[in-house]
N, C-alpha and C. Protein backbone atom coordinates (compact mmCIF):
# COMPACT_ATOMS: atom_id res chain seq x y z
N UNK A 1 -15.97 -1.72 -15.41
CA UNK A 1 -15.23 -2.32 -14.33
C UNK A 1 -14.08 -1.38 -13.95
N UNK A 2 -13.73 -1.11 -12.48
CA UNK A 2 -12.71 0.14 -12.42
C UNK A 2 -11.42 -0.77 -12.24
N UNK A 3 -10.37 -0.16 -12.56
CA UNK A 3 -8.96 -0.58 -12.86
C UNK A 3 -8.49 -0.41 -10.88
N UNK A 4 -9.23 -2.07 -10.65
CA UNK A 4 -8.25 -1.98 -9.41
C UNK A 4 -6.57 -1.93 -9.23
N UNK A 5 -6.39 -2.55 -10.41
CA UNK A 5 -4.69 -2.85 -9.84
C UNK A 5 -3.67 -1.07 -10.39
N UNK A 6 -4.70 -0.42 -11.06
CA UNK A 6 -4.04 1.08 -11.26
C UNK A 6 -4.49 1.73 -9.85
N UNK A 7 -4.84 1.51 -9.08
CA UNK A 7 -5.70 2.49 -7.74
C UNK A 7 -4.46 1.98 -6.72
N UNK A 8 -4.69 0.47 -6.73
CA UNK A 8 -3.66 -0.14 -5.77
C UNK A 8 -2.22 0.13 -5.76
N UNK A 9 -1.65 -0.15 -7.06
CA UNK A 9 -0.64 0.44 -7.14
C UNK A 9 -0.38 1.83 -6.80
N UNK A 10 -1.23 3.09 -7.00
CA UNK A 10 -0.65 3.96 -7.25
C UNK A 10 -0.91 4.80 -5.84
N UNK A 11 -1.40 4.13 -4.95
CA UNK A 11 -1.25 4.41 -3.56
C UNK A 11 -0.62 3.54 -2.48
N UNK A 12 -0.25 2.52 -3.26
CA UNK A 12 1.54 1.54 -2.95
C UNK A 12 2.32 2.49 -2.92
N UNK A 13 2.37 3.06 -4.30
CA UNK A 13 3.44 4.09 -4.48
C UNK A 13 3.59 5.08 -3.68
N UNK A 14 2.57 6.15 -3.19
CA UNK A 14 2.40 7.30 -2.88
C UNK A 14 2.93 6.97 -1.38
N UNK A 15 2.68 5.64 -0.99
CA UNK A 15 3.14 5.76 0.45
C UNK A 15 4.42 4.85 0.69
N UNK A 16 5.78 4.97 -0.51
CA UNK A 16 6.54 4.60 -0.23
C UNK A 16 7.36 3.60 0.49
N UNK A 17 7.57 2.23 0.60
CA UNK A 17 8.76 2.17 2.09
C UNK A 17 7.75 1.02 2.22
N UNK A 18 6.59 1.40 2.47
CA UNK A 18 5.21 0.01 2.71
C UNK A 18 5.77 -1.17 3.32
N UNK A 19 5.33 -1.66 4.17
CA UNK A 19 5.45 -3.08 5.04
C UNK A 19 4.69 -3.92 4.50
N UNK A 20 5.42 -4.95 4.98
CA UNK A 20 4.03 -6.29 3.95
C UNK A 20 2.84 -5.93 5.27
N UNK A 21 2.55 -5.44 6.11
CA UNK A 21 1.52 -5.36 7.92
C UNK A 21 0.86 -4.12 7.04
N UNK A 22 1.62 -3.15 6.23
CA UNK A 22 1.01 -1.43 5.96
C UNK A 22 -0.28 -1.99 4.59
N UNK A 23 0.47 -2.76 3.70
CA UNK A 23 -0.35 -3.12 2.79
C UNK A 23 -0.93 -4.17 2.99
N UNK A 24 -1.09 -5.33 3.69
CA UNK A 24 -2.45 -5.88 4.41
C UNK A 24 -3.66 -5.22 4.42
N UNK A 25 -2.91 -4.20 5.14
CA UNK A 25 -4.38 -3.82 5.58
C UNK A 25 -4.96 -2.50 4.64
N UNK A 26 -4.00 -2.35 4.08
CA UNK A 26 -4.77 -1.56 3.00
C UNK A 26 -5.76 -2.40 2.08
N UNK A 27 -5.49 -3.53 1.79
CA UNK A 27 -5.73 -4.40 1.06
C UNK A 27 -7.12 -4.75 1.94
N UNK A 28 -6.62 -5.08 3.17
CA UNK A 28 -8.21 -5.42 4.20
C UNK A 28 -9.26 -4.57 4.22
N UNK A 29 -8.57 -3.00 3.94
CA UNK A 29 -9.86 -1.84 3.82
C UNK A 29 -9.98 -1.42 2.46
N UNK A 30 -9.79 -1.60 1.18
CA UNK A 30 -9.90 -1.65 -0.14
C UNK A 30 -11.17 -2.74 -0.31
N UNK A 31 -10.71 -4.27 0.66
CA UNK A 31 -11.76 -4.82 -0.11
C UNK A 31 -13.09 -4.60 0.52
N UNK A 32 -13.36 -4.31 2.04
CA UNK A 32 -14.28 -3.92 2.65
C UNK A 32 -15.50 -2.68 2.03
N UNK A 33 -13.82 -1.52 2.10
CA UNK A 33 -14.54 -0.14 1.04
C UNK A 33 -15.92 -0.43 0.10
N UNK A 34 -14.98 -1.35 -0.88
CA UNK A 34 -15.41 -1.88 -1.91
C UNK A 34 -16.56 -2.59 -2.30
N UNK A 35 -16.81 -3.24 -1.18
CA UNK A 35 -17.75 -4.03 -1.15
C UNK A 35 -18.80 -3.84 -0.76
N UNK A 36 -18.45 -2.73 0.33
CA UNK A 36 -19.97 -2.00 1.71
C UNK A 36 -20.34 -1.31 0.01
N UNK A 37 -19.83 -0.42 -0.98
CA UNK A 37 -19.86 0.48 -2.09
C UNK A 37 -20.94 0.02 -3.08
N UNK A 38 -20.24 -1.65 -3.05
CA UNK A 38 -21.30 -2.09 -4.54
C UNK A 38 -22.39 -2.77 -3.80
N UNK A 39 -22.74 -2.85 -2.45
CA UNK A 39 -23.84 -3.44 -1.98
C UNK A 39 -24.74 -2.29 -1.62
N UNK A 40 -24.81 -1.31 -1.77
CA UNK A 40 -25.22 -0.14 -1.07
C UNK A 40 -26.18 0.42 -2.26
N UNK A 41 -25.89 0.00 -4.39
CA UNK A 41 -25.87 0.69 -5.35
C UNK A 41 -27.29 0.44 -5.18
N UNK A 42 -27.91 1.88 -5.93
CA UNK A 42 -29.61 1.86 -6.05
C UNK A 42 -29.61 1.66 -7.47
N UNK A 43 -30.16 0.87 -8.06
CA UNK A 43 -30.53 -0.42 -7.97
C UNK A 43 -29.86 -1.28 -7.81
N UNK A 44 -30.03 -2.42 -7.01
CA UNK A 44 -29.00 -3.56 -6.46
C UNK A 44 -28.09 -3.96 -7.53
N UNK A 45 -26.93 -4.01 -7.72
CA UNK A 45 -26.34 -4.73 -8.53
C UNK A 45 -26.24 -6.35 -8.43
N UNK A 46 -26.43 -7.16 -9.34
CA UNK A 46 -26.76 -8.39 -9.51
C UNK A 46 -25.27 -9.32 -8.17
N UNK A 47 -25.85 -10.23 -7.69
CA UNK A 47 -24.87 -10.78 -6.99
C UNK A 47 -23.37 -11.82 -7.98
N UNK A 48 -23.54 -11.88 -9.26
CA UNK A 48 -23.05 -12.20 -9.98
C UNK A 48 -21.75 -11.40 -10.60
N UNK A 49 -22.04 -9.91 -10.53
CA UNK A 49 -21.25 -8.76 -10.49
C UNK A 49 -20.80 -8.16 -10.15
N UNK A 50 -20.90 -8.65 -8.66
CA UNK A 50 -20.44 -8.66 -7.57
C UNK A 50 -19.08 -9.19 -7.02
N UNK A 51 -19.64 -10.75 -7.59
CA UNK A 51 -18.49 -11.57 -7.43
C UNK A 51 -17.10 -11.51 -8.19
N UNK A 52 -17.94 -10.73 -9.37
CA UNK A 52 -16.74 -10.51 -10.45
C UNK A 52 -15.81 -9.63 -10.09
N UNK A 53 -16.57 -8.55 -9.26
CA UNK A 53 -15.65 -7.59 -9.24
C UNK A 53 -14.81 -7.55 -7.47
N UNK A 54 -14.94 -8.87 -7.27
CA UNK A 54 -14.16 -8.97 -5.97
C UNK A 54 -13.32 -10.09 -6.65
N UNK A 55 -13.48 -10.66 -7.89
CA UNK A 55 -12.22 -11.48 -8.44
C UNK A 55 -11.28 -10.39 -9.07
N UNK A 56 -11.95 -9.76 -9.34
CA UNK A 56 -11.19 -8.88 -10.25
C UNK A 56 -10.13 -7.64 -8.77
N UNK A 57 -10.73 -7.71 -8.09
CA UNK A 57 -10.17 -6.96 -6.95
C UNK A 57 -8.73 -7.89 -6.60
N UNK A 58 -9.09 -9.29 -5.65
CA UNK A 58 -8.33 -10.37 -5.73
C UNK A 58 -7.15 -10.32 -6.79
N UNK A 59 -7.55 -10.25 -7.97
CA UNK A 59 -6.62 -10.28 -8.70
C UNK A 59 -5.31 -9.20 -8.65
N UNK A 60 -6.07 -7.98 -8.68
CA UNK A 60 -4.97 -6.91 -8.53
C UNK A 60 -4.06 -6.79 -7.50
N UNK A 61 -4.27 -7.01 -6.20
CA UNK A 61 -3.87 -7.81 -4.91
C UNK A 61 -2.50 -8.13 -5.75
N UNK A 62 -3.08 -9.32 -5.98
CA UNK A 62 -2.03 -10.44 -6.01
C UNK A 62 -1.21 -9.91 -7.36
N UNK A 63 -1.27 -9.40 -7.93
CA UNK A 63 -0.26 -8.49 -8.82
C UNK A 63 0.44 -7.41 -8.43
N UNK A 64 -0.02 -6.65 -7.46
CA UNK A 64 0.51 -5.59 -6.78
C UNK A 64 1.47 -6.19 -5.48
N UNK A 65 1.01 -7.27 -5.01
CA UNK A 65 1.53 -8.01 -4.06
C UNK A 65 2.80 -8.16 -4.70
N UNK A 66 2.57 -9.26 -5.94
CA UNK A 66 3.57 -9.78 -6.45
C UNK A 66 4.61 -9.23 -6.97
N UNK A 67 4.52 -7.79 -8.09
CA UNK A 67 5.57 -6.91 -7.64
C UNK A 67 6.33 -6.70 -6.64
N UNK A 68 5.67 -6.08 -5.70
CA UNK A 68 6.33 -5.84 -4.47
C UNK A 68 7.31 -6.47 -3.58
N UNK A 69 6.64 -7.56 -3.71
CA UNK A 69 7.75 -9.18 -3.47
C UNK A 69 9.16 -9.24 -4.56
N UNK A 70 8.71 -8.75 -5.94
CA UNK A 70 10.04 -9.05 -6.52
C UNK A 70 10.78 -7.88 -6.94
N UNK A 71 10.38 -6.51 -5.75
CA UNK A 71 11.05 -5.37 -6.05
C UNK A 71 12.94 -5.85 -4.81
N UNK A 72 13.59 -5.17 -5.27
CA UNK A 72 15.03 -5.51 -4.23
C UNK A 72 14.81 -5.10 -2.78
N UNK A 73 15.04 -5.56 -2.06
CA UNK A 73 14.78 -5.44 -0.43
C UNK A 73 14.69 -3.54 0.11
N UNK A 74 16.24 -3.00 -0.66
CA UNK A 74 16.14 -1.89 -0.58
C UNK A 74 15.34 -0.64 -0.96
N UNK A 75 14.75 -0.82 -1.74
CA UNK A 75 13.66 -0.63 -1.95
C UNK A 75 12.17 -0.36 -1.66
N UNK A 76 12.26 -1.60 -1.05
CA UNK A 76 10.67 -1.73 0.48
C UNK A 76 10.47 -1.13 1.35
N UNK A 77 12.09 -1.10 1.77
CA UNK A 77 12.50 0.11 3.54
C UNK A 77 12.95 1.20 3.42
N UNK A 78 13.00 2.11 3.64
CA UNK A 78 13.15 3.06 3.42
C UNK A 78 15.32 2.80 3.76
N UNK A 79 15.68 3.87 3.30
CA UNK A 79 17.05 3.71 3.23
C UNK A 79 17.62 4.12 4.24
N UNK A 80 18.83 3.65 4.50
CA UNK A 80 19.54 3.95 6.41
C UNK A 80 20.00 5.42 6.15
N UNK A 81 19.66 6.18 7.09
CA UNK A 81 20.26 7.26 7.33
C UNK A 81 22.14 7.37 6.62
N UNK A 82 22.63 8.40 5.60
CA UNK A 82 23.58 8.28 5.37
C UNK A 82 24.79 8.86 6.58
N UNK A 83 25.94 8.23 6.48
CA UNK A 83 27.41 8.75 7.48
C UNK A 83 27.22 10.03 7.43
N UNK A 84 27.18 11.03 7.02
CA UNK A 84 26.86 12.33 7.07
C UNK A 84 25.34 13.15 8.14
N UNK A 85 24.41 12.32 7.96
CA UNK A 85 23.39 12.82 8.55
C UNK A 85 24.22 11.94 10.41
N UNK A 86 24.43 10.89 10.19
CA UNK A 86 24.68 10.10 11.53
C UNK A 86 25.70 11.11 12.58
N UNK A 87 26.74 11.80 11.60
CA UNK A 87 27.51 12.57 12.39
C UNK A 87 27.50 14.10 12.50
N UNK A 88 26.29 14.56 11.60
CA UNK A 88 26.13 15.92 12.08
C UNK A 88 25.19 15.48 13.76
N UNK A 89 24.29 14.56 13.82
CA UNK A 89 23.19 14.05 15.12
C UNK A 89 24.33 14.06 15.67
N UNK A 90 25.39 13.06 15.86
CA UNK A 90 26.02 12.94 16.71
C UNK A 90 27.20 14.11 17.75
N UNK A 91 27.35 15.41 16.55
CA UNK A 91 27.94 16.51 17.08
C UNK A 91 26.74 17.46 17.56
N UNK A 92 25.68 17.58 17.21
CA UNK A 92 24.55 18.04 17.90
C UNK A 92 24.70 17.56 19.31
N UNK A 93 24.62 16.48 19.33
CA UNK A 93 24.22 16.10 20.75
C UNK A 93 25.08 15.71 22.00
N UNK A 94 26.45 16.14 21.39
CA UNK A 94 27.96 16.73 21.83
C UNK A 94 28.10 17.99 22.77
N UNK A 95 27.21 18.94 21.42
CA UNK A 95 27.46 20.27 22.37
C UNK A 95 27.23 21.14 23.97
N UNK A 96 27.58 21.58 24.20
CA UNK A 96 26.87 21.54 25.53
C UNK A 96 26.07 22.60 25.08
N UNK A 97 25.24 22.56 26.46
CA UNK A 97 23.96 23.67 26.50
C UNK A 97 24.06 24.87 26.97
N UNK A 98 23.42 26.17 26.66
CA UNK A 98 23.87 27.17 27.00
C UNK A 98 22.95 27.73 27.90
């Protein structure tokens, strides 16, 4: 059985900042992937093993979800531009043109 909730997570991670809309739908094309994958196997895999491994998918979801929910807000979004970056933009776009 492959370690969905190590896959999920670790491309949660890789793409930082994530929207609950960004990971939907990762989640919407993980389980699709997944599924076109084990219906496709020569020799059929049993429909029983199937099911398991879309509970077992389900599951990681909702663990990876659930982290994510109880990580601190700051965290989720990416962080505000600091006073320093705001006022070098703002003397940039001061100068005149030559």
């Amino acid at each position: 059985m492959a370690d969905y909730y190590r896959l999920l997570s670790s491309v949660i991670e890789a793409l930082e900042g994530t929207s609950a809309e960004v990971r939907r739908r990762l989640y919407d094309s993980a389980r699709t992937g997944f599924l076109e994958q084990l219906r496709k196997r020569e020799p059929p895999l049993a429909d029983s093993y199937i099911n398991q491994q879309q509970i077992a998918m389900e599951e990681a979801i909702r663990r990876v979800e659930k982290e994510q929910m109880s990580r601190p807000a700051e965290r989720r979004c990416p962080p505000p531009p600091t006073r320093s970056l705001l006022f070098r933009a703002q003397q940039r776009q001061k100068k005149p043109a030559h």
